[in-house]
Protein backbone atom coordinates (compact mmCIF):
# COMPACT_ATOMS: atom_id res chain seq x y z
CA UNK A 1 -12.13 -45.13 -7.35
CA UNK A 2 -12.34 -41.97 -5.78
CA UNK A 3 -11.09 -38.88 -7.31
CA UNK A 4 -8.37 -37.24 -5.71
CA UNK A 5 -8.52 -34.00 -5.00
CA UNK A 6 -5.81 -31.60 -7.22
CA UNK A 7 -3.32 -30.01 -4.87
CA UNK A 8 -1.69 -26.47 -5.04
CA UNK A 9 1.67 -25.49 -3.83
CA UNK A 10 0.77 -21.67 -4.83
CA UNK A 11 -0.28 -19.47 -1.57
CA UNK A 12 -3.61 -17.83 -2.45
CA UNK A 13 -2.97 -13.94 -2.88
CA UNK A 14 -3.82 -11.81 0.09
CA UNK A 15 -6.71 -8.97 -0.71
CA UNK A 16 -3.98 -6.41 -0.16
CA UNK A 17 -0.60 -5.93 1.13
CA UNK A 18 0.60 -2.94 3.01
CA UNK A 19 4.04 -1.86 2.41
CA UNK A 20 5.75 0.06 5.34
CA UNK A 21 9.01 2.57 3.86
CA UNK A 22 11.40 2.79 6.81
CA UNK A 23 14.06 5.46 7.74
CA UNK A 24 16.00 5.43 11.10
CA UNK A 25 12.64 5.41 12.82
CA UNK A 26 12.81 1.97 14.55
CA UNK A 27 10.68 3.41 17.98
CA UNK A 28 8.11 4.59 15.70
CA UNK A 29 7.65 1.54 13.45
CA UNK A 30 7.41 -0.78 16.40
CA UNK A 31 4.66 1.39 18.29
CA UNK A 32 3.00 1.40 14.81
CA UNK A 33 3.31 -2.59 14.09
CA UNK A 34 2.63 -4.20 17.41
CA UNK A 35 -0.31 -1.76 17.41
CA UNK A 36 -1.43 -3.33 14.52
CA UNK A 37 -0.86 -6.46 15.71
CA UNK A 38 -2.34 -6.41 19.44
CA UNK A 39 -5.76 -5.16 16.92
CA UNK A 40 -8.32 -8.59 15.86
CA UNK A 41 -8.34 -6.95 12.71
CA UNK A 42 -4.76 -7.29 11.32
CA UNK A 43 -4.74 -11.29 11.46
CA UNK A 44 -3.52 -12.49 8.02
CA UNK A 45 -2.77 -9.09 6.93
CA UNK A 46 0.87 -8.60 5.02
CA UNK A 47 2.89 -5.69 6.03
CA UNK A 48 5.91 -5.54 4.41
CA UNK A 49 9.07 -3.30 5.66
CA UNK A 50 11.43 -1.83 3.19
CA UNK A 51 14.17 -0.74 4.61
CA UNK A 52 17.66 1.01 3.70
CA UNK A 53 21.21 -0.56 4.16
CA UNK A 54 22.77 2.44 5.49
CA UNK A 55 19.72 2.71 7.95
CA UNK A 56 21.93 2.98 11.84
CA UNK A 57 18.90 1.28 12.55
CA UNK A 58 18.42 -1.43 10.51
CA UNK A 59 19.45 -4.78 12.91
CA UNK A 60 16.72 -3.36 15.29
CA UNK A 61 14.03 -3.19 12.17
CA UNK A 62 15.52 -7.17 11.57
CA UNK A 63 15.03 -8.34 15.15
CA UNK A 64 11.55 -6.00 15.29
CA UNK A 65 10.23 -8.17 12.58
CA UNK A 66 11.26 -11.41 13.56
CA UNK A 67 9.74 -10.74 17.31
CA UNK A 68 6.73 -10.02 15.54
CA UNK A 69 6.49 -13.33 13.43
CA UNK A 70 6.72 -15.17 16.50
CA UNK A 71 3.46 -13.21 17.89
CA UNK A 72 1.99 -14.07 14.50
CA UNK A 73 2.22 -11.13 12.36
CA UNK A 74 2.43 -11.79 8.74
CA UNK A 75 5.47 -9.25 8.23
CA UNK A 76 8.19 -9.16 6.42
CA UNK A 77 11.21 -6.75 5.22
CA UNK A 78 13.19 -5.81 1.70
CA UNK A 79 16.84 -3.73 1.99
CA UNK A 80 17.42 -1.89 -0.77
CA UNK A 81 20.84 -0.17 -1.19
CA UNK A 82 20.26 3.14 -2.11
CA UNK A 83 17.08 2.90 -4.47
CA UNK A 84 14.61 5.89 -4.49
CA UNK A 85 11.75 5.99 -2.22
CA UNK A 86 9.22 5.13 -5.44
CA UNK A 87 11.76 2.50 -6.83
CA UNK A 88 11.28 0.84 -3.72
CA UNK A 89 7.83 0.36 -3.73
CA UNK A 90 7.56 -0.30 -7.62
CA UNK A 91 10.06 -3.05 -7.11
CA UNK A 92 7.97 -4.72 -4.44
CA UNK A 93 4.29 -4.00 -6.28
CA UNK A 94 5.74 -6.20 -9.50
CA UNK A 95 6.59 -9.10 -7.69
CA UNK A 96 3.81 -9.63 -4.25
CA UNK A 97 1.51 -12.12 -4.35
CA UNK A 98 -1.51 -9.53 -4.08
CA UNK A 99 -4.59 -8.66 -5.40
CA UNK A 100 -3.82 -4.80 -4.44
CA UNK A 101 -1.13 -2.67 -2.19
CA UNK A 102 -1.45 -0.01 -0.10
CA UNK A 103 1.73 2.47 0.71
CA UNK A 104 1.92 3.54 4.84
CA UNK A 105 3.73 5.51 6.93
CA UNK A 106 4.54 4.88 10.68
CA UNK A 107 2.05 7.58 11.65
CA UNK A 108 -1.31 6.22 10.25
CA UNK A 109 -3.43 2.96 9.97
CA UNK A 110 -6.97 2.06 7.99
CA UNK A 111 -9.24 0.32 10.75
CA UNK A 112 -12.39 -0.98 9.89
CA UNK A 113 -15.31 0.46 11.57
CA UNK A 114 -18.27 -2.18 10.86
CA UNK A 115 -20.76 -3.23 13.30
CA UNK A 116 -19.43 -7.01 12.42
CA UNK A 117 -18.02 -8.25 15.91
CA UNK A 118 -14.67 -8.82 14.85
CA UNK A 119 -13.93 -7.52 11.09
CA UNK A 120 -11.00 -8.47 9.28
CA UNK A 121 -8.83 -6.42 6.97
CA UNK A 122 -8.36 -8.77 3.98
CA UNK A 123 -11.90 -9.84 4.24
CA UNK A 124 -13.64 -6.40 4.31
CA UNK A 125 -11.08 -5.20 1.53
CA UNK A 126 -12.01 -8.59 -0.56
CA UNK A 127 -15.31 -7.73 -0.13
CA UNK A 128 -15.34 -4.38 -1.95
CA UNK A 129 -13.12 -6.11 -4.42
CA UNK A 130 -16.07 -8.51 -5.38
CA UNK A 131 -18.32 -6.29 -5.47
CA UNK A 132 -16.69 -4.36 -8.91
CA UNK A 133 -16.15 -5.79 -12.57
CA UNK A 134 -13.23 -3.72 -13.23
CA UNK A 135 -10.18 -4.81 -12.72
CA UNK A 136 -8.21 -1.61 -12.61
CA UNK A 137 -9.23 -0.18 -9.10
CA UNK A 138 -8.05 2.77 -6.79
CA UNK A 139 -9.92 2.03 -3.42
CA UNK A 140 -9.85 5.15 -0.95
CA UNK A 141 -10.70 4.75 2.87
CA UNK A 142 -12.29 8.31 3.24
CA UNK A 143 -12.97 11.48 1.51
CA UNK A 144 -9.28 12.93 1.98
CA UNK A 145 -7.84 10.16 -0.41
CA UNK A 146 -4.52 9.08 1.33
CA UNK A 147 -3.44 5.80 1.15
CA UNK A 148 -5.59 4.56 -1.64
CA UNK A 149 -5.52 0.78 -2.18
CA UNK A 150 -4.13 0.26 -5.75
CA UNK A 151 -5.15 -2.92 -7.80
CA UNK A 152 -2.34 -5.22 -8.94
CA UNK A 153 -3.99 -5.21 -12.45
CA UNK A 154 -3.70 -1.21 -12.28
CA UNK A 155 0.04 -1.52 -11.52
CA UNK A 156 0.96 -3.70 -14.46
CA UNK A 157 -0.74 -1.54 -17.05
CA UNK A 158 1.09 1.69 -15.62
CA UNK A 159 3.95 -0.05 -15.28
CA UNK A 160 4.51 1.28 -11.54
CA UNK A 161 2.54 2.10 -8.88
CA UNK A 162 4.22 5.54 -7.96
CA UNK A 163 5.25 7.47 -10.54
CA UNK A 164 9.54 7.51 -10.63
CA UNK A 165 9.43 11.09 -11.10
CA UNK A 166 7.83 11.37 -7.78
CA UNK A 167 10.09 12.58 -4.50
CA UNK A 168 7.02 11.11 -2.37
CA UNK A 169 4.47 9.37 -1.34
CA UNK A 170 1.74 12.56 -1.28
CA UNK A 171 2.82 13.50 -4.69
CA UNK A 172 2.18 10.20 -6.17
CA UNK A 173 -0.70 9.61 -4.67
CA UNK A 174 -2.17 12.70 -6.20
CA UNK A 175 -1.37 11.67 -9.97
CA UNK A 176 -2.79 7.93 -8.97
CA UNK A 177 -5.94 9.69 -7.77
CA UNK A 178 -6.25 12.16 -10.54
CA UNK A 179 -5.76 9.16 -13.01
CA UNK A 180 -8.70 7.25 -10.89
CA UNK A 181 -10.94 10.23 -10.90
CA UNK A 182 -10.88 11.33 -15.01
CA UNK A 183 -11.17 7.49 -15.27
CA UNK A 184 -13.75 6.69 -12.93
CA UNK A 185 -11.76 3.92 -11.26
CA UNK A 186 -12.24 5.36 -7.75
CA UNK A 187 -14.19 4.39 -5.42
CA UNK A 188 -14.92 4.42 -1.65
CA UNK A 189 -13.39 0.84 0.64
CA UNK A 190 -16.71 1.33 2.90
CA UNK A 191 -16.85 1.41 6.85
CA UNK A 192 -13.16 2.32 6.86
CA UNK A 193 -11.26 5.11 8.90
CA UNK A 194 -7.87 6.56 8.73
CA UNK A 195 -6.05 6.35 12.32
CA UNK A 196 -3.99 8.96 12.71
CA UNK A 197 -0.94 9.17 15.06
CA UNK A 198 -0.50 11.33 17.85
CA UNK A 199 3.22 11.32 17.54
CA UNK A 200 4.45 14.84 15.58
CA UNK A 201 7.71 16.42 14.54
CA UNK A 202 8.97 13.06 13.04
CA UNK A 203 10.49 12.89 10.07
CA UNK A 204 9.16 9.78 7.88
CA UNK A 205 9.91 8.26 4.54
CA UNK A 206 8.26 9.33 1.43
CA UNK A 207 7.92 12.89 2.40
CA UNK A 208 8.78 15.91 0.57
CA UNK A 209 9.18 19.51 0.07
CA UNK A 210 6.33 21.41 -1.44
CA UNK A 211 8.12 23.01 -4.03
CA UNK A 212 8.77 19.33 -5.23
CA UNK A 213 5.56 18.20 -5.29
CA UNK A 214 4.82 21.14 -7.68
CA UNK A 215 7.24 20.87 -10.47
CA UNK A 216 6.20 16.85 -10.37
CA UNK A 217 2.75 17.64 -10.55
CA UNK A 218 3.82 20.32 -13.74
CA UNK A 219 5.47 17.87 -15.14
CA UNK A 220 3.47 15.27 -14.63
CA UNK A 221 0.65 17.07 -15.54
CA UNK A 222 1.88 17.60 -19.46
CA UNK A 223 1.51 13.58 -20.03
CA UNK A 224 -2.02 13.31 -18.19
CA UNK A 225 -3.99 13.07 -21.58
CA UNK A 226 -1.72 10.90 -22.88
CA UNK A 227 -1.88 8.31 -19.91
CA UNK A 228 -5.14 8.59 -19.26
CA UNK A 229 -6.22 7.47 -22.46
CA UNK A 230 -3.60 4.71 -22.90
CA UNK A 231 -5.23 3.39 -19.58
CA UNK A 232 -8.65 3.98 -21.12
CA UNK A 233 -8.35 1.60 -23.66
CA UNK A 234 -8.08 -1.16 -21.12
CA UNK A 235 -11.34 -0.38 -19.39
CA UNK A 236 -14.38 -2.92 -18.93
CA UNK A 237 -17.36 -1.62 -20.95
């Protein structure tokens, strides 16, 4: 008798998962996202919207996104009713099927830059995955640090991806990389490049004032031994 082969229901987690904060900026998110999809090198690749109920916006984000899954984009949204901008994307990072996530804006995109004829997001990212024991990574695309790639496995023993007293994303970035660094759990996503776009004067979600970001990072700064070697204990050896 042959043996039959054991079938899964469960959807195999994507390499990473890029969630997209939206504000009232429906022009900007659609130049952004069909982009990203008219690029070879998105295919597969989860975005993920999350969007505000009071957005004026927010049917044109719904009918953006459901265009776009009938092009074949892998995107999604979330409405929250008046949770922070970190809530947000804590919320989401506990419950994706991903190996990592990676926070956006409207106004810049990670392409890889390989000689490989037609490289693929997920695959390049799973790549640099495999190549490390630990489990707790912070992947960065270039020597600037923005938009790190944060391992699921790093979430869980923080408890959140961006830290709640964070106003934004820049802010909580910085005490993710500062972790990463004292820690050694950086490390470089190679033949990547941060697109930048040319679009200016736009106000986007997740950014804040920069007497905010310095009384977080004060604050933030008086539980950095303490945190750092909680997370230490949990390193590979």
């Amino acid at each position: 008798m042959k043996k039959q082969e054991k079938k899964t229901t469960e959807q195999e987690a994507s390499a990473v998962t890029f969630l997209l904060p939206c504000y009232d900026t429906p022009l900007l998110t659609s130049d952004f996202l069909y982009g990203a999809n008219q690029l070879g090198c998105f295919v597969d690749t989860p975005f993920v919207l999350l969007l505000e109920l009071r957005d004026p916006r927010l049917n044109v984000y719904k009918e953006m996104v459901n265009n776009l899954i009938k092009k074949g984009m892998n995107v999604g949204y979330l409405i929250f009713d008046g949770t922070p901008y970190c809530g947000k994307i804590n919320r989401v990072a506990h419950i994706l099927n991903t190996k990592a996530i990676c926070v956006l804006d409207n106004t810049h995109l990670p392409m890889p830059m390989c000689d490989k004829p037609e490289p693929k997001v997920t695959e390049e990212i799973a790549l640099w995955q495999q190549s490390i024991l630990e489990p707790m990574t912070i992947g960065v695309f270039d020597e600037m640090g923005n938009y790190p790639v944060i391992s699921k496995k790093l979430i869980e023993r923080l408890g959140y991806m961006f830290h709640p007293l964070s106003y934004g994303r820049e802010s909580a970035e910085n005490w993710l990389c500062s972790l990463g660094n004292e820690l050694g759990l950086i490390s470089r996503i190679p033949d990547f490049q941060i697109m930048a776009s040319k679009t200016k004067e736009i106000e986007i979600a997740g950014q804040s004032l920069a007497e905010d970001k310095r009384w977080v990072e004060g604050i933030l700064g008086q539980i950095f031994d303490e945190e750092k070697e909680r997370i230490n204990r949990y390193m590979v050896r």
